[in-house]
Protein backbone atom coordinates (compact mmCIF):
# COMPACT_ATOMS: atom_id res chain seq x y z
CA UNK A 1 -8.31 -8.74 -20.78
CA UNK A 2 -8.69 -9.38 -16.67
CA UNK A 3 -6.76 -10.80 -14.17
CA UNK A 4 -6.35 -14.19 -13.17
CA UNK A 5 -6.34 -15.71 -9.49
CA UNK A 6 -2.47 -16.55 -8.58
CA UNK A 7 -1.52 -20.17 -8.33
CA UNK A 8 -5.05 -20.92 -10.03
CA UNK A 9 -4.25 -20.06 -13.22
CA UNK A 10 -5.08 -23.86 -14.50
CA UNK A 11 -8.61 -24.05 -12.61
CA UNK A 12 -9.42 -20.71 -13.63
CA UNK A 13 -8.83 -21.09 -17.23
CA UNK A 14 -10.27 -25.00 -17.39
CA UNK A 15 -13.74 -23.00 -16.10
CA UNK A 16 -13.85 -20.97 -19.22
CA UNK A 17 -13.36 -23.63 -20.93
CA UNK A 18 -9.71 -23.24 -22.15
CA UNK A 19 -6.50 -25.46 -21.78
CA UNK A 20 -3.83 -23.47 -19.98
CA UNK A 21 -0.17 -23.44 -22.10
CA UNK A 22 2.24 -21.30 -20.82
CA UNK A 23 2.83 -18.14 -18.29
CA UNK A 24 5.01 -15.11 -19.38
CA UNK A 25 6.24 -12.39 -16.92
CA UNK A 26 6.52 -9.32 -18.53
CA UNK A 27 9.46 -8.02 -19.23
CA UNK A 28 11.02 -11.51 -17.90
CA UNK A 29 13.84 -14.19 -20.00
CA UNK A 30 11.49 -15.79 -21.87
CA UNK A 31 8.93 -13.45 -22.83
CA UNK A 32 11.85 -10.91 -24.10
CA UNK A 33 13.23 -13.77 -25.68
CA UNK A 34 9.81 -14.34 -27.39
CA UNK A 35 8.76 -11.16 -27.53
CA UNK A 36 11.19 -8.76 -28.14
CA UNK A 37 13.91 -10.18 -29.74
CA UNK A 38 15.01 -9.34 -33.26
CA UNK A 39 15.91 -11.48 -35.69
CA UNK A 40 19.50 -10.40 -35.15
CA UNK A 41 19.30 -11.36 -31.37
CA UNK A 42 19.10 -7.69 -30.31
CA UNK A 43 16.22 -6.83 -27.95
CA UNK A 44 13.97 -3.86 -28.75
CA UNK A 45 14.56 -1.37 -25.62
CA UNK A 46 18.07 -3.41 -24.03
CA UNK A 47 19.61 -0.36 -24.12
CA UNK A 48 17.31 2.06 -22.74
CA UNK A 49 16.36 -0.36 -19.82
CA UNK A 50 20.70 -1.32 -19.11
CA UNK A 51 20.89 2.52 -18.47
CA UNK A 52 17.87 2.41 -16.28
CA UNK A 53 18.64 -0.17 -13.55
CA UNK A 54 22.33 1.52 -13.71
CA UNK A 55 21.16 4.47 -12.91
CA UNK A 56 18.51 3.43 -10.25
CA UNK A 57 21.38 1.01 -8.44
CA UNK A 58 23.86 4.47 -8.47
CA UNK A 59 21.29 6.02 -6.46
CA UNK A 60 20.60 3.29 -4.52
CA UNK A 61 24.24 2.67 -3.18
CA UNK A 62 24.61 6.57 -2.97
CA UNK A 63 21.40 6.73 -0.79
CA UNK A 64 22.16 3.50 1.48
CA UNK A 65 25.02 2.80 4.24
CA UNK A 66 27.74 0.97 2.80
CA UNK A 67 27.57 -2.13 4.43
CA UNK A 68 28.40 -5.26 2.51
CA UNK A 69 24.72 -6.38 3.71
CA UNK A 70 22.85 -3.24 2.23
CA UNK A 71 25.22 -3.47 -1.25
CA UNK A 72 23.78 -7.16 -1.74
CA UNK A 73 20.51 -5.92 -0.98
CA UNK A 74 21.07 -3.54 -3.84
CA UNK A 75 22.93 -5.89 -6.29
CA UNK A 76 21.53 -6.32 -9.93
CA UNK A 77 20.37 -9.73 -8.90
CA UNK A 78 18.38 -8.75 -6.38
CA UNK A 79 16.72 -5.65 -7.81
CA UNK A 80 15.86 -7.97 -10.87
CA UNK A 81 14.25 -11.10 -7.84
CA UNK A 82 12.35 -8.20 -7.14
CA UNK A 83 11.21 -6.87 -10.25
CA UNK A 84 9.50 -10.45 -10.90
CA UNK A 85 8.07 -10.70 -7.94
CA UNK A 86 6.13 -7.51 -8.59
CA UNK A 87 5.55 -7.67 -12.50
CA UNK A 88 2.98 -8.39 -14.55
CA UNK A 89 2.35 -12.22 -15.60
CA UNK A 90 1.05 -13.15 -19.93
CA UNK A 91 -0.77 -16.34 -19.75
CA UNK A 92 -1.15 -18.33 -23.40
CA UNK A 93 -5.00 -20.52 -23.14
CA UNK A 94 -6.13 -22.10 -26.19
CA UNK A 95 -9.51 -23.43 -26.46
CA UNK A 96 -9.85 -26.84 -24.68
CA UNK A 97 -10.49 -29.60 -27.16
């Protein structure tokens, strides 16, 4: 495992000599959908993770001024923009043919 150079993901891999497929963030859409998902469509740790961001937007609001701006600077949305920007990133390489 190591890190790869943002936005040269492609290069980086093509230098090892492997073809680039697909990026993941973790904990992201598409790698819970891939990853995490049960057969039955529940995701392993929904629950736990719901509670979570409820709880850390309570004490955001009750920490903040209650301005309209600061409550959309705490909304769900938001806290999850940020999340992404900040997480961890799976890349799939396969040996170049």
């Amino acid at each position: 495992m190591f890190g790869l150079p943002i936005g040269g993901e492609r290069e980086f891999l093509r230098e090892l000599g492997l073809d680039f497929r697909e990026m993941f963030t973790v904990g992201g859409e598409d790698s819970a959908r891939r990853f995490l998902t049960r057969a039955d469509g529940t995701q392993v740790g929904a629950q736990l993770i719901a509670e979570a961001m409820a709880r850390m937007a309570a004490r955001a609001r009750e920490a903040a001024p209650t301005s309209p701006e600061v409550q959309q600077q705490m909304s769900p949305e938001r806290m999850r923009e940020q999340q992404r920007l900040s997480a961890y990133h799976l890349a799939e390489a396969v040996v170049a043919s």
